[in-house]
N, C-alpha and C. Protein backbone atom coordinates (compact mmCIF):
# COMPACT_ATOMS: atom_id res chain seq x y z
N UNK A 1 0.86 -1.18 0.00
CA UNK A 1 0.00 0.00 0.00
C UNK A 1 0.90 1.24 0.00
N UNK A 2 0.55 1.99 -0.93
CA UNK A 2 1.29 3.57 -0.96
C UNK A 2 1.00 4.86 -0.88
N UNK A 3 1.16 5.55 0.15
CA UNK A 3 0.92 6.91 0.27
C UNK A 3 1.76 7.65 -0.60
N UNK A 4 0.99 8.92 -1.06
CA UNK A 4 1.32 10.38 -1.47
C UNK A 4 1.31 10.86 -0.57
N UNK A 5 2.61 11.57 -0.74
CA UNK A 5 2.57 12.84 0.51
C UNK A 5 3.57 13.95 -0.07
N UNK A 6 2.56 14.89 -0.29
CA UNK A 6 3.83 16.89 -0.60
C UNK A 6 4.19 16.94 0.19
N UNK A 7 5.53 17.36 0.07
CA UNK A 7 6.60 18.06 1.24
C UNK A 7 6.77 19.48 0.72
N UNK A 8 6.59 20.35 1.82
CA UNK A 8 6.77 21.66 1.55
C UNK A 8 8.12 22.15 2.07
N UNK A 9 8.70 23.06 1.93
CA UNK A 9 9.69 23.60 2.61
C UNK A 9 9.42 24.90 2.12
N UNK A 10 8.39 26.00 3.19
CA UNK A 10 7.80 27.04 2.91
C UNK A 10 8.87 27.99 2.76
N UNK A 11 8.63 28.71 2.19
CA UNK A 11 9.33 30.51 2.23
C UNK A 11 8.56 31.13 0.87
N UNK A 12 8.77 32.30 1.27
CA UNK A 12 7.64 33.37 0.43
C UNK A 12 8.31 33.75 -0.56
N UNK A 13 9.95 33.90 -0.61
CA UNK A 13 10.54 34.27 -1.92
C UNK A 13 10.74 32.26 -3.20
N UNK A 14 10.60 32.20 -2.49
CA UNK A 14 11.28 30.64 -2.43
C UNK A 14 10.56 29.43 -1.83
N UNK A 15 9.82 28.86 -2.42
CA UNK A 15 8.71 27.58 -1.79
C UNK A 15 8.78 26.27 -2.58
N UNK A 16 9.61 25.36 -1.89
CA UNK A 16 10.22 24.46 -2.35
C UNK A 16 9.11 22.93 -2.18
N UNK A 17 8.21 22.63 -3.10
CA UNK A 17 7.45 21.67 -3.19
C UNK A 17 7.91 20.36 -3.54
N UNK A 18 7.60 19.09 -3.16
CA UNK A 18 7.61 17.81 -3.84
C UNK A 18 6.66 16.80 -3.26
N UNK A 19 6.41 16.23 -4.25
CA UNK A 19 5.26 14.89 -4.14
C UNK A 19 6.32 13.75 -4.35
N UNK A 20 6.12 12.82 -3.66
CA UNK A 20 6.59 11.19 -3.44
C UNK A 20 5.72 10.02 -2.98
N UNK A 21 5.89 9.24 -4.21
CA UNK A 21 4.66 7.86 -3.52
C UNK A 21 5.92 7.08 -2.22
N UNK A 22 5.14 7.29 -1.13
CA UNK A 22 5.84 6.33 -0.47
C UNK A 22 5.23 4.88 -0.21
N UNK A 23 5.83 4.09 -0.26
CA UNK A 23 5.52 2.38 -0.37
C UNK A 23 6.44 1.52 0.80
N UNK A 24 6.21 0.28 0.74
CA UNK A 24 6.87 -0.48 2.02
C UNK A 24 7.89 -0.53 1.95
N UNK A 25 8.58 -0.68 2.95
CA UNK A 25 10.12 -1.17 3.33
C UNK A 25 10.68 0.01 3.00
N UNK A 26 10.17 1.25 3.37
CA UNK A 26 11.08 2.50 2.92
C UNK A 26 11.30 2.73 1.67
N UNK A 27 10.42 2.61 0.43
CA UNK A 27 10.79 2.73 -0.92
C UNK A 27 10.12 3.72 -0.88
N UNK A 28 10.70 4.76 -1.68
CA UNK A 28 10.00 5.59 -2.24
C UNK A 28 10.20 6.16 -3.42
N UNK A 29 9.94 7.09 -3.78
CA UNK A 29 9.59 7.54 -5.66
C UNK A 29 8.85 8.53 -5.98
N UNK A 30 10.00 9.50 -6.08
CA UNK A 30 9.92 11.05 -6.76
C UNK A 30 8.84 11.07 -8.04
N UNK A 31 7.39 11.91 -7.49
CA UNK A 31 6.03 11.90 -8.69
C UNK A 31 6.45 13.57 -8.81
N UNK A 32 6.78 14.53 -8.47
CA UNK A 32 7.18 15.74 -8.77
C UNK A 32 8.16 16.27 -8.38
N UNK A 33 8.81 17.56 -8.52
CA UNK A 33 9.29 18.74 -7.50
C UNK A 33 9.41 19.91 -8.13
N UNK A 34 9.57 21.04 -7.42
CA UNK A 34 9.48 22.16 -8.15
C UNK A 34 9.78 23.19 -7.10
N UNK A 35 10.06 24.47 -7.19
CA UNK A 35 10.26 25.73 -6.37
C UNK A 35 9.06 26.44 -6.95
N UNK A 36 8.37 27.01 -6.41
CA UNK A 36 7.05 27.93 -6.54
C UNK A 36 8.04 29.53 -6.24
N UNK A 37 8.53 30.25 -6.77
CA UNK A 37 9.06 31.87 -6.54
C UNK A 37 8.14 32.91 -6.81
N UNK A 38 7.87 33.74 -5.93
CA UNK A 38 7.61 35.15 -6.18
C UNK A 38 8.29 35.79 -5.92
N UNK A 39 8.76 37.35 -7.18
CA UNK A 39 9.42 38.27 -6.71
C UNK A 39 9.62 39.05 -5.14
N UNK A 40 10.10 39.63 -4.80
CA UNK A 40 10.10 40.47 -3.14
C UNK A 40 9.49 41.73 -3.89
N UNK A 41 9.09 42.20 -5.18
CA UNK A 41 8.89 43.73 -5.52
C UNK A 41 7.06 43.54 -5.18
N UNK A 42 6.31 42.17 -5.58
CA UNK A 42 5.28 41.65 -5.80
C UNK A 42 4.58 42.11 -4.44
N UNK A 43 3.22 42.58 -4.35
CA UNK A 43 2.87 42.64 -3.21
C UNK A 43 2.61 41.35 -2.34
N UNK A 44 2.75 41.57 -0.72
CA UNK A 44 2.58 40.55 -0.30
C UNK A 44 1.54 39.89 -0.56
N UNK A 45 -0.06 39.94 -0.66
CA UNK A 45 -1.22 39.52 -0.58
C UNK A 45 -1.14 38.79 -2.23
N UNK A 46 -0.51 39.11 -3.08
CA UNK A 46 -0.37 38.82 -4.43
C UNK A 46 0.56 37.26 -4.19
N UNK A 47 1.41 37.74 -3.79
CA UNK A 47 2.42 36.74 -2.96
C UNK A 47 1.88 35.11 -2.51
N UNK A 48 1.26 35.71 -1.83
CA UNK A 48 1.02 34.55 -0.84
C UNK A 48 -0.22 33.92 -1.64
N UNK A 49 -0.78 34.71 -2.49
CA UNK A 49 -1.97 34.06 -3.51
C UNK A 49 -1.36 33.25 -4.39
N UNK A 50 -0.01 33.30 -4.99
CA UNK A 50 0.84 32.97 -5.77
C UNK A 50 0.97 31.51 -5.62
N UNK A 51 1.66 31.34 -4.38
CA UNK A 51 2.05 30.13 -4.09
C UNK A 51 0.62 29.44 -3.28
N UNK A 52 -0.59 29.68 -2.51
CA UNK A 52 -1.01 29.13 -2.36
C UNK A 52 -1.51 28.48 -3.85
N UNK A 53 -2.14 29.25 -4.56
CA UNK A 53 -2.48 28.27 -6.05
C UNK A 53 -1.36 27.63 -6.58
N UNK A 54 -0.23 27.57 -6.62
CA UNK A 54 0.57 26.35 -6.83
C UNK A 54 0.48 25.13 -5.78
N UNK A 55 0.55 25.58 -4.32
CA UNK A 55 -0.06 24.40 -3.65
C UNK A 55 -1.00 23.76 -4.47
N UNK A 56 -2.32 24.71 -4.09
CA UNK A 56 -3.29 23.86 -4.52
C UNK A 56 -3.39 23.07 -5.42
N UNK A 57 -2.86 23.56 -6.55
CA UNK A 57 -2.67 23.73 -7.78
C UNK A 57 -1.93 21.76 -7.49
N UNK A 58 -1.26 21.32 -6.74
CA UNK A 58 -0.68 19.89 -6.59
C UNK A 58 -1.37 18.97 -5.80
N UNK A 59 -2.33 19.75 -4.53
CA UNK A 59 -2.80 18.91 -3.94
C UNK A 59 -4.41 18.23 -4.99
N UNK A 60 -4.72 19.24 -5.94
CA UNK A 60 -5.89 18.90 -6.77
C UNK A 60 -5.19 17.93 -8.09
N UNK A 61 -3.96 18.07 -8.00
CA UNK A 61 -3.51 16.92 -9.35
C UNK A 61 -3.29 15.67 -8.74
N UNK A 62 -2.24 15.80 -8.07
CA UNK A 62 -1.73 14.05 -6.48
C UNK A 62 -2.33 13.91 -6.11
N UNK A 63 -3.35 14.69 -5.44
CA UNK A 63 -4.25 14.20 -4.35
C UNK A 63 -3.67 13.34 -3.00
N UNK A 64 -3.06 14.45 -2.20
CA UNK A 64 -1.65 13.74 -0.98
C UNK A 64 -2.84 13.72 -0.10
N UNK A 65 -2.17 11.88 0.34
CA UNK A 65 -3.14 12.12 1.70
C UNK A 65 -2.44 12.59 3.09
N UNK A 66 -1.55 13.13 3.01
CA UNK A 66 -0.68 13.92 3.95
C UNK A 66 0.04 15.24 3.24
N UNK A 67 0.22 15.86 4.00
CA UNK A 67 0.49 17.13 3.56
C UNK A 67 2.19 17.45 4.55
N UNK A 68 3.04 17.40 4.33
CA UNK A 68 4.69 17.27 5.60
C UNK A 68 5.54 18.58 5.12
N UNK A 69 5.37 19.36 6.38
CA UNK A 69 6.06 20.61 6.32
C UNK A 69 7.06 21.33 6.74
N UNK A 70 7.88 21.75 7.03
CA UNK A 70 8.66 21.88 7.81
C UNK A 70 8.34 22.98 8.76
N UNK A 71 8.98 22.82 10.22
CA UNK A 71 8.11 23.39 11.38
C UNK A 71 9.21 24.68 11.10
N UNK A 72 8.21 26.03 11.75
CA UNK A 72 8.99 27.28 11.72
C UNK A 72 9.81 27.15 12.40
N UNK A 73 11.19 27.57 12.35
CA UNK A 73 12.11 27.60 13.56
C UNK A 73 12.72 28.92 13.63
N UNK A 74 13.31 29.50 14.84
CA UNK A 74 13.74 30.64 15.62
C UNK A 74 15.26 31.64 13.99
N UNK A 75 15.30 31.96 13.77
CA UNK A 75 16.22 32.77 12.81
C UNK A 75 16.32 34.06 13.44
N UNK A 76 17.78 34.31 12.68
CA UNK A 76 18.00 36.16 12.99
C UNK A 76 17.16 36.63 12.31
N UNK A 77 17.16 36.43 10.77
CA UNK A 77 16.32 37.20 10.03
C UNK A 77 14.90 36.81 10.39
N UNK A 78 14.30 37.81 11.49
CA UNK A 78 13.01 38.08 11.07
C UNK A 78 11.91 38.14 10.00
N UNK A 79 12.49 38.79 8.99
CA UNK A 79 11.75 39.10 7.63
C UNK A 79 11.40 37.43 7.01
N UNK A 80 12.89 37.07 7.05
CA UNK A 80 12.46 35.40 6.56
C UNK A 80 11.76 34.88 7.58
N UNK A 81 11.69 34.72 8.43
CA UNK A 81 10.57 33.84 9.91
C UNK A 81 9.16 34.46 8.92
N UNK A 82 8.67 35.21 9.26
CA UNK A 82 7.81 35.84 9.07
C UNK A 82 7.16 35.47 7.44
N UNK A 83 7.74 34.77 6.43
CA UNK A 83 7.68 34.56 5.17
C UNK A 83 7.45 32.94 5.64
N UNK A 84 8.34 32.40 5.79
CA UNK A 84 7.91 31.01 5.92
C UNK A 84 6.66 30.85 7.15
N UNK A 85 6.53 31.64 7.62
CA UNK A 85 5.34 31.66 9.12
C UNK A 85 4.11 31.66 8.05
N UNK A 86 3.83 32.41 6.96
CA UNK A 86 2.96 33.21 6.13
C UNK A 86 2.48 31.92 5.50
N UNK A 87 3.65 31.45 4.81
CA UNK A 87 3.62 30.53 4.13
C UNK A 87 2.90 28.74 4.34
N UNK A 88 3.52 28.68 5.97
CA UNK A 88 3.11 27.54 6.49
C UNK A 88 1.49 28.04 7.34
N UNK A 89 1.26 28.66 6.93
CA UNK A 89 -0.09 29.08 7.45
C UNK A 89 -1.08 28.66 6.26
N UNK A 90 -0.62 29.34 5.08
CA UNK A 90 -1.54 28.78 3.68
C UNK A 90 -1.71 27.56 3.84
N UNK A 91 -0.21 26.84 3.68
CA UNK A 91 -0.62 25.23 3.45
C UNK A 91 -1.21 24.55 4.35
N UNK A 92 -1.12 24.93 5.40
CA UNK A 92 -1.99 24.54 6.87
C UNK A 92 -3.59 24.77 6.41
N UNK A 93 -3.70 25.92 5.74
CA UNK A 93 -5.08 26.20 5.57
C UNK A 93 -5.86 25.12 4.46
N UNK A 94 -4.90 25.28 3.26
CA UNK A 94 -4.82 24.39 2.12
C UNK A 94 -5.16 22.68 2.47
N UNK A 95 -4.50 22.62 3.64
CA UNK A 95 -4.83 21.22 3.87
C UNK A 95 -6.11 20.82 4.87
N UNK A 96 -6.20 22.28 5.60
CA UNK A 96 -7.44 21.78 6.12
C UNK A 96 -8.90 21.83 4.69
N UNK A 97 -8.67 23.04 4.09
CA UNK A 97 -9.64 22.99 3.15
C UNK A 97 -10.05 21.70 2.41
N UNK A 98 -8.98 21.18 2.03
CA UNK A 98 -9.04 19.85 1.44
C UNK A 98 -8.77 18.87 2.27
N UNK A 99 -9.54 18.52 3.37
CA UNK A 99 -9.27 17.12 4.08
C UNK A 99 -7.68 16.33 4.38
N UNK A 100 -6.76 17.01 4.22
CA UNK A 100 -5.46 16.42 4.20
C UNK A 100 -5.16 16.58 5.38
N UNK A 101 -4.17 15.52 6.01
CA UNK A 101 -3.42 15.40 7.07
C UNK A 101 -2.42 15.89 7.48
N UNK A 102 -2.12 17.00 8.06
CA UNK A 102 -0.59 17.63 7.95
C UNK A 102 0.50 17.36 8.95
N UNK A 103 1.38 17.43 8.54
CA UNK A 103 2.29 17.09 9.81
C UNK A 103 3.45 17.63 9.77
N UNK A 104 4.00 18.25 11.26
CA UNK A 104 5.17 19.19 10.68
C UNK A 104 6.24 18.69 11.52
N UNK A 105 7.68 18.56 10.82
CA UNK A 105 8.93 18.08 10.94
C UNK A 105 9.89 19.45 11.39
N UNK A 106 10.88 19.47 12.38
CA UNK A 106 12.02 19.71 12.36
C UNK A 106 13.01 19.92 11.84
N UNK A 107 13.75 21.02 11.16
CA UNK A 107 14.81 20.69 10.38
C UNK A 107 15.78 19.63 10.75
N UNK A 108 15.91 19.79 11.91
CA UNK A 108 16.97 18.77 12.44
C UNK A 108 16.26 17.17 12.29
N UNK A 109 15.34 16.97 12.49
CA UNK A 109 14.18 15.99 11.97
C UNK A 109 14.74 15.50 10.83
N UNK A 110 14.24 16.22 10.15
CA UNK A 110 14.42 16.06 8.35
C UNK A 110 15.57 15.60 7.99
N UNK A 111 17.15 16.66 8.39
CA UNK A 111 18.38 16.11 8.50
C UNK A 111 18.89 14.95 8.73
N UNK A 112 18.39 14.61 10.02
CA UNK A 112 18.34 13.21 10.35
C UNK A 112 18.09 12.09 9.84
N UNK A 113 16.52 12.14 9.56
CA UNK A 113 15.96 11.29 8.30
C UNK A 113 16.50 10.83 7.53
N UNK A 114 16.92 11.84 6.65
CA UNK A 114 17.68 11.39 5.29
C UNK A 114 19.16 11.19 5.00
N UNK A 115 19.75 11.91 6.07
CA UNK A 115 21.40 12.02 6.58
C UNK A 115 21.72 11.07 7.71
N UNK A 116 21.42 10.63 8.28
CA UNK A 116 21.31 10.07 9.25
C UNK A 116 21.70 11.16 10.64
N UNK A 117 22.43 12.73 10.32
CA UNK A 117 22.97 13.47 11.36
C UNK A 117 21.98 14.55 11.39
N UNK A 118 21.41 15.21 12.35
CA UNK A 118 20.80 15.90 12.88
C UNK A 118 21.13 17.14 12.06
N UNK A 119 22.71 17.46 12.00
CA UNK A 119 23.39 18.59 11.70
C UNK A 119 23.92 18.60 10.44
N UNK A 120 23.35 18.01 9.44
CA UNK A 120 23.67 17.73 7.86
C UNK A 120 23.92 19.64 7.43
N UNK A 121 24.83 19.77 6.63
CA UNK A 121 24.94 20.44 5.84
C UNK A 121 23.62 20.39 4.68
N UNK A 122 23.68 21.47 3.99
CA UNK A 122 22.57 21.70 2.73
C UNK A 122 23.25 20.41 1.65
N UNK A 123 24.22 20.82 1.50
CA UNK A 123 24.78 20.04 0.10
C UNK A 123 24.87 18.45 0.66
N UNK A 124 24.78 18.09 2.17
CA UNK A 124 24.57 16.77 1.94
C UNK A 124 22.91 16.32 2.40
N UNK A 125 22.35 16.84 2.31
CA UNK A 125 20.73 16.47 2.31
C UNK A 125 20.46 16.55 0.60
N UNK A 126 21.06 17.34 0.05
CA UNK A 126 20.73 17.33 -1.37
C UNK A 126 21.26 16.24 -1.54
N UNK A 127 22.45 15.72 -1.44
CA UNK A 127 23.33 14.54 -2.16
C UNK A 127 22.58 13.23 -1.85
N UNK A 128 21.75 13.18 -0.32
CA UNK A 128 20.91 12.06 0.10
C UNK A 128 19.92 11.88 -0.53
N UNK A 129 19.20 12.84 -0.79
CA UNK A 129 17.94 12.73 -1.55
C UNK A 129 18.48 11.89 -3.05
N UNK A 130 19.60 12.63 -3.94
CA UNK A 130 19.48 12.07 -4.52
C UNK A 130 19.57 10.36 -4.79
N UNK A 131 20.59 10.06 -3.99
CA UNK A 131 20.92 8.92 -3.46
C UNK A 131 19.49 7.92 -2.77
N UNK A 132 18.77 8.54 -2.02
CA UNK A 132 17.68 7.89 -1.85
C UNK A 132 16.65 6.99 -3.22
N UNK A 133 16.67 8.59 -4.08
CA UNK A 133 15.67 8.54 -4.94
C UNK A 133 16.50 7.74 -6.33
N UNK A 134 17.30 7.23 -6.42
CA UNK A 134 18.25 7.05 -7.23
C UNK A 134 18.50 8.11 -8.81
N UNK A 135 18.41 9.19 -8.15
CA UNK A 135 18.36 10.49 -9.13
C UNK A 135 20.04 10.66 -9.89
N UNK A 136 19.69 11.24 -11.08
CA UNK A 136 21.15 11.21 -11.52
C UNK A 136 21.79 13.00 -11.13
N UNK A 137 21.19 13.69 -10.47
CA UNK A 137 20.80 14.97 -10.33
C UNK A 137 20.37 15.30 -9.30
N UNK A 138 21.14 15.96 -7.96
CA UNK A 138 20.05 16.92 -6.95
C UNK A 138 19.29 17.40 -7.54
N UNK A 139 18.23 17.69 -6.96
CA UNK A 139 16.75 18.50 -7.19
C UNK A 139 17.48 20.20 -7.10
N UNK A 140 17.35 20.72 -7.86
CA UNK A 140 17.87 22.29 -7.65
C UNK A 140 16.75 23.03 -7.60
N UNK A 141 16.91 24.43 -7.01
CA UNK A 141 17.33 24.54 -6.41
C UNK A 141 17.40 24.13 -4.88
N UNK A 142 17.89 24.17 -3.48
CA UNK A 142 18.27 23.44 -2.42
C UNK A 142 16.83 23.54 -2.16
N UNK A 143 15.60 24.63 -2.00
CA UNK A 143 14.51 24.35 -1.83
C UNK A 143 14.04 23.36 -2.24
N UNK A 144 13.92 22.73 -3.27
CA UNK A 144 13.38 22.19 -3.77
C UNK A 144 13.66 20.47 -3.10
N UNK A 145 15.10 20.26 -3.23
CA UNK A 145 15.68 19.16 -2.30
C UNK A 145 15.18 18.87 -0.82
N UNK A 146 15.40 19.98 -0.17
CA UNK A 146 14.71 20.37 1.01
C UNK A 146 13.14 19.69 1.07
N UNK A 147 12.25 20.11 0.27
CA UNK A 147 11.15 19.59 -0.34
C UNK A 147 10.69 18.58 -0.11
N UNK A 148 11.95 17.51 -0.48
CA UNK A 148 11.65 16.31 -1.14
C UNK A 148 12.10 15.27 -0.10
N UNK A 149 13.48 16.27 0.72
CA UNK A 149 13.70 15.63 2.29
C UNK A 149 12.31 15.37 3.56
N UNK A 150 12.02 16.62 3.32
CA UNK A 150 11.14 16.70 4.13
C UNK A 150 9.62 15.67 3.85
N UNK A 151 9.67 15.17 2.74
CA UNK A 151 8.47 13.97 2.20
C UNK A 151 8.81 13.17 2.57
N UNK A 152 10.20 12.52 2.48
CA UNK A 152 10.66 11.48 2.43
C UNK A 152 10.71 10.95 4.33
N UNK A 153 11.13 12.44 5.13
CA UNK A 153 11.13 12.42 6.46
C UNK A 153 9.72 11.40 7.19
N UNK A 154 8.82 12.59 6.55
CA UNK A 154 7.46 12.09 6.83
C UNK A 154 7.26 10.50 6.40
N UNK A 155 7.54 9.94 4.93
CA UNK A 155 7.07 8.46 4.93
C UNK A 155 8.05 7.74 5.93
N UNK A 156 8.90 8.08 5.78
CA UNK A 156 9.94 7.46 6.70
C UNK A 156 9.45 7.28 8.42
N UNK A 157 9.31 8.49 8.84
CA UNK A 157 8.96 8.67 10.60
C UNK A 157 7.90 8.66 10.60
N UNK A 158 6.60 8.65 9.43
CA UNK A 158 4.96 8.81 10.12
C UNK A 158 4.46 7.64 9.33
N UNK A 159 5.30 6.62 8.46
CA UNK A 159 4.68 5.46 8.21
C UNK A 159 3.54 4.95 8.76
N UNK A 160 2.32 4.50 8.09
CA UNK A 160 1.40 3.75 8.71
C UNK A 160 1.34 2.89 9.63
N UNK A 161 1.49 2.30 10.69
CA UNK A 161 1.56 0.57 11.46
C UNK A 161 0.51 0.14 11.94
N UNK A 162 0.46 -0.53 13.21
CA UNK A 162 0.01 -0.97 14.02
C UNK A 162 0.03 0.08 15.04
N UNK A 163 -1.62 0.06 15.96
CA UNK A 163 -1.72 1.53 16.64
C UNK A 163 -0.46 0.68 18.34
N UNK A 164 -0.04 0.16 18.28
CA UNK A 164 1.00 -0.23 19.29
C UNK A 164 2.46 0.40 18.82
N UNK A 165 2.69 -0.35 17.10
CA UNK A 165 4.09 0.50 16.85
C UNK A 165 3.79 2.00 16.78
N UNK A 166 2.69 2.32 16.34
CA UNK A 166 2.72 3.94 16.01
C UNK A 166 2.76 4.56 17.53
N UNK A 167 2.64 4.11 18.62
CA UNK A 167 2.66 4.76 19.75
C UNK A 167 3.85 4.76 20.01
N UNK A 168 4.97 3.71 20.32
CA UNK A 168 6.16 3.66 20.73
C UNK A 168 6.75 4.07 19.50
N UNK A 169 6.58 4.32 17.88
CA UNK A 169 7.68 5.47 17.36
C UNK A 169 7.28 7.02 17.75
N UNK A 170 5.98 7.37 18.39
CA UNK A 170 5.99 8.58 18.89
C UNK A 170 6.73 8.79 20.22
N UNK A 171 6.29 7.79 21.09
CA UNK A 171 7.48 7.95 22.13
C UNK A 171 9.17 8.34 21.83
N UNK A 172 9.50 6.88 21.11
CA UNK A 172 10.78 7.28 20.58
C UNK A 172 11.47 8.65 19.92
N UNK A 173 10.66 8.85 19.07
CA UNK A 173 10.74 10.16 18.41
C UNK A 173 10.57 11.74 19.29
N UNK A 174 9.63 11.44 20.05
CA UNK A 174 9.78 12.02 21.07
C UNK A 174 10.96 12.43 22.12
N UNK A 175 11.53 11.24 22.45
CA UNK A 175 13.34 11.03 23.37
C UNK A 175 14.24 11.42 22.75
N UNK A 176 14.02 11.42 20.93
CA UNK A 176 15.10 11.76 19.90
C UNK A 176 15.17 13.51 19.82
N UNK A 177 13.87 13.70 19.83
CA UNK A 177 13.68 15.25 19.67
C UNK A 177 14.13 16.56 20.97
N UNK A 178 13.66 15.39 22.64
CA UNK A 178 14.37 15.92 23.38
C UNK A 178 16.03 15.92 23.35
N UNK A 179 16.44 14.84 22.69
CA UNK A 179 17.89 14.86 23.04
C UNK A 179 18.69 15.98 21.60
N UNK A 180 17.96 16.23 21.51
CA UNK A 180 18.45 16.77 20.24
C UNK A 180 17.91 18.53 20.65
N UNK A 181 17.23 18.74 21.45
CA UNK A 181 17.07 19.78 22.09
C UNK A 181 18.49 20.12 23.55
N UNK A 182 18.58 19.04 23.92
CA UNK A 182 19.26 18.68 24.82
C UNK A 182 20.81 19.30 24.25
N UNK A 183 21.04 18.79 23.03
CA UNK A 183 22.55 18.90 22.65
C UNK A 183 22.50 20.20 22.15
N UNK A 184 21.33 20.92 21.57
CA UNK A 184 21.65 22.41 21.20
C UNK A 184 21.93 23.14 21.86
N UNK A 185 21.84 22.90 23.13
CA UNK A 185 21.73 23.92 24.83
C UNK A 185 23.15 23.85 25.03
N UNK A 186 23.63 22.67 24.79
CA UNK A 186 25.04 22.78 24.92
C UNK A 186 26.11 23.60 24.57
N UNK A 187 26.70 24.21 25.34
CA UNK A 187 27.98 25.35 24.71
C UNK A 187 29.02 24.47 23.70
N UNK A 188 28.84 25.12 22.78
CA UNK A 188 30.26 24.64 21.71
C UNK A 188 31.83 24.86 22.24
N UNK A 189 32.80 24.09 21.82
CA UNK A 189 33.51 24.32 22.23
C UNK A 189 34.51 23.38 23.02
């Protein structure tokens, strides 16, 4: 049995989409990807209309029965928080409009997933993906990779089971996420 599921990796200049059938034993298989861009000159409300109809615009072709996003996290740049905040609000909306299931990942999550390290560099989450997907080509641009990490996160960590395994990988995932909170607190050095 195989789920669809879009992975978003929101931002307002830059909105990095992909669809993947995921199937058993961890297989999966790149059905799209793409970067959705609007200019910064564009008004915002124009903006954010932009890319929600490209959402939509995938969840009405795939028809994902999950929707996997990446969760806002803390940045200097404000301006960008505030763009991907915008952003993960549409598709939040997008998915409630259309009955979809959403679920939102961690960068460090995502990293993990597909890198096996929490703390992956960009260029090696791109290099995994491709490697996952047996691509002859990263997905460019890194949004877009990003994208496709973040799908792959989701079939990977929110797989279907048994309501016994699905409880103890939330636990687990849970202990992973504290410890991984745990090690950021830590002074470098």
């Amino acid at each position: 049995m195989s789920r669809v599921i879009l992975g978003v990796d929101p931002g307002l200049t830059r909105c990095g989409v992909a669809v993947i059938d995921a199937g058993v034993a961890r297989k999966v298989s790149l059905v799209h990807v793409d970067t959705l861009k609007t200019p910064a000159s564009m008004e915002l409300s124009e903006r954010l209309v932009s890319i929600a109809d490209g959402v939509e615009a995938l969840i009405l072709k795939h028809k994902p029965s999950v929707i996997a996003i990446e969760r806002v996290f803390s940045q200097a740049n404000l301006k960008s928080v505030m763009g991907v905040a915008q952003i993960s609000g549409v598709v939040m909306y997008l998915a409630k409009k259309h009955k979809i299931a959403i679920q939102m990942h961690t960068p460090s999550e995502v990293k993990a997933a597909v890198t096996g390290s929490g703390r992956a560099q960009k260029a090696q989450i791109g290099l995994a993906v491709s490697k996952i997907l047996g691509l002859a080509e990263i997905p460019k641009p890194a949004d877009s990779a990003d994208a496709v990490a973040i799908a792959i996160c989701n079939a990977w960590r929110c797989a279907p089971t048994t309501k016994s395994a699905s409880k103890s990988r939330t636990s687990a995932q849970e202990a992973w996420l504290a410890a991984e909170r745990v090690a950021a607190r830590k002074p470098k050095g």
